[in-house]
C-alpha atoms as a PDB file:
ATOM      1  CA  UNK A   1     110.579  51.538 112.582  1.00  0.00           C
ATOM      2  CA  UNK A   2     114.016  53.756 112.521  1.00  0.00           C
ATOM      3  CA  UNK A   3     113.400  54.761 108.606  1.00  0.00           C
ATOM      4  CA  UNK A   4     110.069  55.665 109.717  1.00  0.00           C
ATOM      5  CA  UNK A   5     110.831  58.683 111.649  1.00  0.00           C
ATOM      6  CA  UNK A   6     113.462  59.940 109.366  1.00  0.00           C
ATOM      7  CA  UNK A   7     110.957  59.214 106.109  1.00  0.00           C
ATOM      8  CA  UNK A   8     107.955  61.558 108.321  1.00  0.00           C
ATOM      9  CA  UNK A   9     110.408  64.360 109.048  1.00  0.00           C
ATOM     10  CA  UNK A  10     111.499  64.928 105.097  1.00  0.00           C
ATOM     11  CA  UNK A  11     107.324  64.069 104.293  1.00  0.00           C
ATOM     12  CA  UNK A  12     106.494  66.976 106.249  1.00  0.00           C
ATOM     13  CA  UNK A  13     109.792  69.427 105.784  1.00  0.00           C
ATOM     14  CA  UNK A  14     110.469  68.848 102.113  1.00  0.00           C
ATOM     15  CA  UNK A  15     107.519  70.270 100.625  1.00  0.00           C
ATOM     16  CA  UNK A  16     107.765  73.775 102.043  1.00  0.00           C
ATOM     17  CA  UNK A  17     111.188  74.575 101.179  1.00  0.00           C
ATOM     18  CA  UNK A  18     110.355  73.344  97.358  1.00  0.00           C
ATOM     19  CA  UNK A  19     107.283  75.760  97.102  1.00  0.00           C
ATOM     20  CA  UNK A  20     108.607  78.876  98.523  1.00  0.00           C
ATOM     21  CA  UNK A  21     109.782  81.316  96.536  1.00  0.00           C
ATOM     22  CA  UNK A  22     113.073  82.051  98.485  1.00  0.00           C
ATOM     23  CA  UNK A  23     114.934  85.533  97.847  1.00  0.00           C
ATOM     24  CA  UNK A  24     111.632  86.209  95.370  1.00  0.00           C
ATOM     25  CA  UNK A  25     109.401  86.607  98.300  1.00  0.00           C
ATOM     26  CA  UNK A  26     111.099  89.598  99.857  1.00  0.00           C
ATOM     27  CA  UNK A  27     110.984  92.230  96.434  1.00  0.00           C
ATOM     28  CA  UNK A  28     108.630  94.476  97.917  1.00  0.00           C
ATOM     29  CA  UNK A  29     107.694  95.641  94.075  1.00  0.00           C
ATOM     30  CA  UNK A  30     106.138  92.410  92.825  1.00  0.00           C
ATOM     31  CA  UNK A  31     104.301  91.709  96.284  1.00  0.00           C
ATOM     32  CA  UNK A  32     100.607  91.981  96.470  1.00  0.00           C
ATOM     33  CA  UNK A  33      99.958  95.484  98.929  1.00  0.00           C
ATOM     34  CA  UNK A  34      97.984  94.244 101.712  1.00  0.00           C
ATOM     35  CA  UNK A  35      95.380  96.182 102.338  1.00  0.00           C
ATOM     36  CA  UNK A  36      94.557  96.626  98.486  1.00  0.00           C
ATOM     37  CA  UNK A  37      95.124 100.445  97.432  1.00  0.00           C
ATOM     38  CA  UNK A  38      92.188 102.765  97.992  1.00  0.00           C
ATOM     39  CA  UNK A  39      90.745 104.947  95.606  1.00  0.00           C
ATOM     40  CA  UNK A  40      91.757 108.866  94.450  1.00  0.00           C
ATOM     41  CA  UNK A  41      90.987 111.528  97.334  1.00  0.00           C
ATOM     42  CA  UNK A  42      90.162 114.549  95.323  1.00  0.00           C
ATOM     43  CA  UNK A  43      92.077 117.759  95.619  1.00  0.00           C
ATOM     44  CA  UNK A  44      89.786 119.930  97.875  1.00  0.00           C
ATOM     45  CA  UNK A  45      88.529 116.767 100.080  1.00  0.00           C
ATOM     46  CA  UNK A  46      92.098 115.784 100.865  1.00  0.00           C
ATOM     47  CA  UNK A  47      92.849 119.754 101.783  1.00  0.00           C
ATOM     48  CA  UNK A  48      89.721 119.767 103.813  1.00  0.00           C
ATOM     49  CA  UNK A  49      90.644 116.568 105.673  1.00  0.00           C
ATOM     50  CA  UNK A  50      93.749 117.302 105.844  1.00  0.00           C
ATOM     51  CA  UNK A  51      92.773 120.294 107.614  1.00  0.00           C
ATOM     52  CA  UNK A  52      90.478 118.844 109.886  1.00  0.00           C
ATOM     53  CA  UNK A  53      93.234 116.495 111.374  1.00  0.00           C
ATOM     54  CA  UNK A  54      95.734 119.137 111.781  1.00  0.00           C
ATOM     55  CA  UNK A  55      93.116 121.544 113.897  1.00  0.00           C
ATOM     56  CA  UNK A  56      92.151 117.969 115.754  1.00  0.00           C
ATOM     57  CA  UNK A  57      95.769 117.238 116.641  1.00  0.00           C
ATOM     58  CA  UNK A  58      96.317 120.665 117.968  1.00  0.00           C
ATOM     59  CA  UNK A  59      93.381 120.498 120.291  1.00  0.00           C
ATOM     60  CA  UNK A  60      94.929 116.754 121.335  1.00  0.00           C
ATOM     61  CA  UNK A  61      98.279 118.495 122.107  1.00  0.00           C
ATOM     62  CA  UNK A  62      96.360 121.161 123.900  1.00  0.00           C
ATOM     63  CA  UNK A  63      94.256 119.160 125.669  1.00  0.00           C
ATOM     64  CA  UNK A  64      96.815 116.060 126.737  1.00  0.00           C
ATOM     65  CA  UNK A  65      99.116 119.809 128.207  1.00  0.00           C
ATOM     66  CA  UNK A  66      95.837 120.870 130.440  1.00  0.00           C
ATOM     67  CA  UNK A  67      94.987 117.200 131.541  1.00  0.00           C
ATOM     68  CA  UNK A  68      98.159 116.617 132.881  1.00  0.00           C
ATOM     69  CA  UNK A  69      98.842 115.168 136.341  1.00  0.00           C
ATOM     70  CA  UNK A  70      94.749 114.792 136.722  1.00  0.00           C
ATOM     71  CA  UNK A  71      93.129 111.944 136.481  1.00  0.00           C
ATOM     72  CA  UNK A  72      90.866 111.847 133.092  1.00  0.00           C
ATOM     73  CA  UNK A  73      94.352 111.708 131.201  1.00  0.00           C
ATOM     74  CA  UNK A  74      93.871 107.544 130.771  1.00  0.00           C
ATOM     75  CA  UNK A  75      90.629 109.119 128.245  1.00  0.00           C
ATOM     76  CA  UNK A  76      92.682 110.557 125.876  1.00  0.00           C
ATOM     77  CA  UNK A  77      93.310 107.809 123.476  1.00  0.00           C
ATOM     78  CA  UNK A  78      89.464 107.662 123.122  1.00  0.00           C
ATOM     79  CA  UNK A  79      90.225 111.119 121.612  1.00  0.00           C
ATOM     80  CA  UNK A  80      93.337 110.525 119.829  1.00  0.00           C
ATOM     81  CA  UNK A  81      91.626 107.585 117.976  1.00  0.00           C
ATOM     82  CA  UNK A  82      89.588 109.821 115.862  1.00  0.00           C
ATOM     83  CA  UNK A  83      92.481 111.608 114.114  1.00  0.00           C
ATOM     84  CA  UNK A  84      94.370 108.399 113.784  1.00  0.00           C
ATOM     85  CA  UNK A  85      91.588 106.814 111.859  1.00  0.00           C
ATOM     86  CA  UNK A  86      91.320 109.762 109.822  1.00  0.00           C
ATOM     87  CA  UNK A  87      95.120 110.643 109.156  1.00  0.00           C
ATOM     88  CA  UNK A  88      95.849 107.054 108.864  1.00  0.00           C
ATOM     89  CA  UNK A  89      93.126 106.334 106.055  1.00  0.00           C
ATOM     90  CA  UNK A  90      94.633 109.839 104.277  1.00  0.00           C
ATOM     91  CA  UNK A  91      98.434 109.040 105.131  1.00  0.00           C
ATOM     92  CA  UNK A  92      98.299 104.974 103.298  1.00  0.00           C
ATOM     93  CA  UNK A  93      96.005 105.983 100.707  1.00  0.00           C
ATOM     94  CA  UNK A  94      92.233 103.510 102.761  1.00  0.00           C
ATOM     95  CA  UNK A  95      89.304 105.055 101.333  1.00  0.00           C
ATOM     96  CA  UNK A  96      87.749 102.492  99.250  1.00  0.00           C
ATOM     97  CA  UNK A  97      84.031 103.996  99.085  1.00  0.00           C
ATOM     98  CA  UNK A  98      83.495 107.748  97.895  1.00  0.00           C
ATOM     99  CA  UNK A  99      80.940 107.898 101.061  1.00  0.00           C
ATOM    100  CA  UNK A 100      83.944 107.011 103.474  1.00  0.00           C
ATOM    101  CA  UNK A 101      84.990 110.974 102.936  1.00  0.00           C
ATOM    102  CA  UNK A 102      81.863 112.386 105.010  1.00  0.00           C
ATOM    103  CA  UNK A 103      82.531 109.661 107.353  1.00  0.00           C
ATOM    104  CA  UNK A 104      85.768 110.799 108.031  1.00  0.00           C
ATOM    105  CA  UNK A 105      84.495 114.134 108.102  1.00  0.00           C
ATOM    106  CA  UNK A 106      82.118 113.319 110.437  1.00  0.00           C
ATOM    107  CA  UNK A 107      84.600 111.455 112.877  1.00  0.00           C
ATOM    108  CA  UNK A 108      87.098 114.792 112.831  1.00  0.00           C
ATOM    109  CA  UNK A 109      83.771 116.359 114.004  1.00  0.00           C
ATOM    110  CA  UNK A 110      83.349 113.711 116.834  1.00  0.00           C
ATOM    111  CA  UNK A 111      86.801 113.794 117.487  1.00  0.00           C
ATOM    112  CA  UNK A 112      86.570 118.004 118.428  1.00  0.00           C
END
């Protein structure tokens, strides 16, 4: 009964330590990117996006200066998440669907 705690603990503790990878797992080049990379945003798209979430981010700014000190301000990250999903998909490269652009498009349009 006394080997048989000592016997579980390397059972269960060995096999881990044998099949990782060790300093391997941390080279950022030869790890899988998690999300997978997105496709190509042409030229004029990205500028037009690109546009779109710079004109929506000014009316944020402008908008979080005139709400201040009254009470809607708690609504403005139902504003703010419309140029986040937008900028964010540009910014790490998430379109995976040609028909995600006009979506985006029309979400900068929502967002204004």
């Amino acid at each position: 009964m006394r080997r048989l705690l000592p016997t579980l603990v390397c059972i269960f503790l060995c096999p881990p330590l044998i099949t990782a990878d060790g300093p391997g797992d941390n080279q950022a080049d030869s790890v899988r990117p998690v999300p997978p990379p997105g496709i190509a945003v042409p030229g004029e798209t990205r500028k037009t996006l690109e546009a779109g979430t710079n004109a929506l981010a000014q009316r944020i700014e402008r908008l979080a200066n005139d709400l201040k000190g009254k009470k809607n301000t708690d609504l403005l990250p139902d504003v703010k998440i419309f140029h986040k999903a937008v900028h964010d998909a540009l910014k790490y490269n998430e379109f995976y669907d040609p028909k995600e652009f006009a979506l985006a498009e029309k979400l900068l349009a929502e967002g204004m």
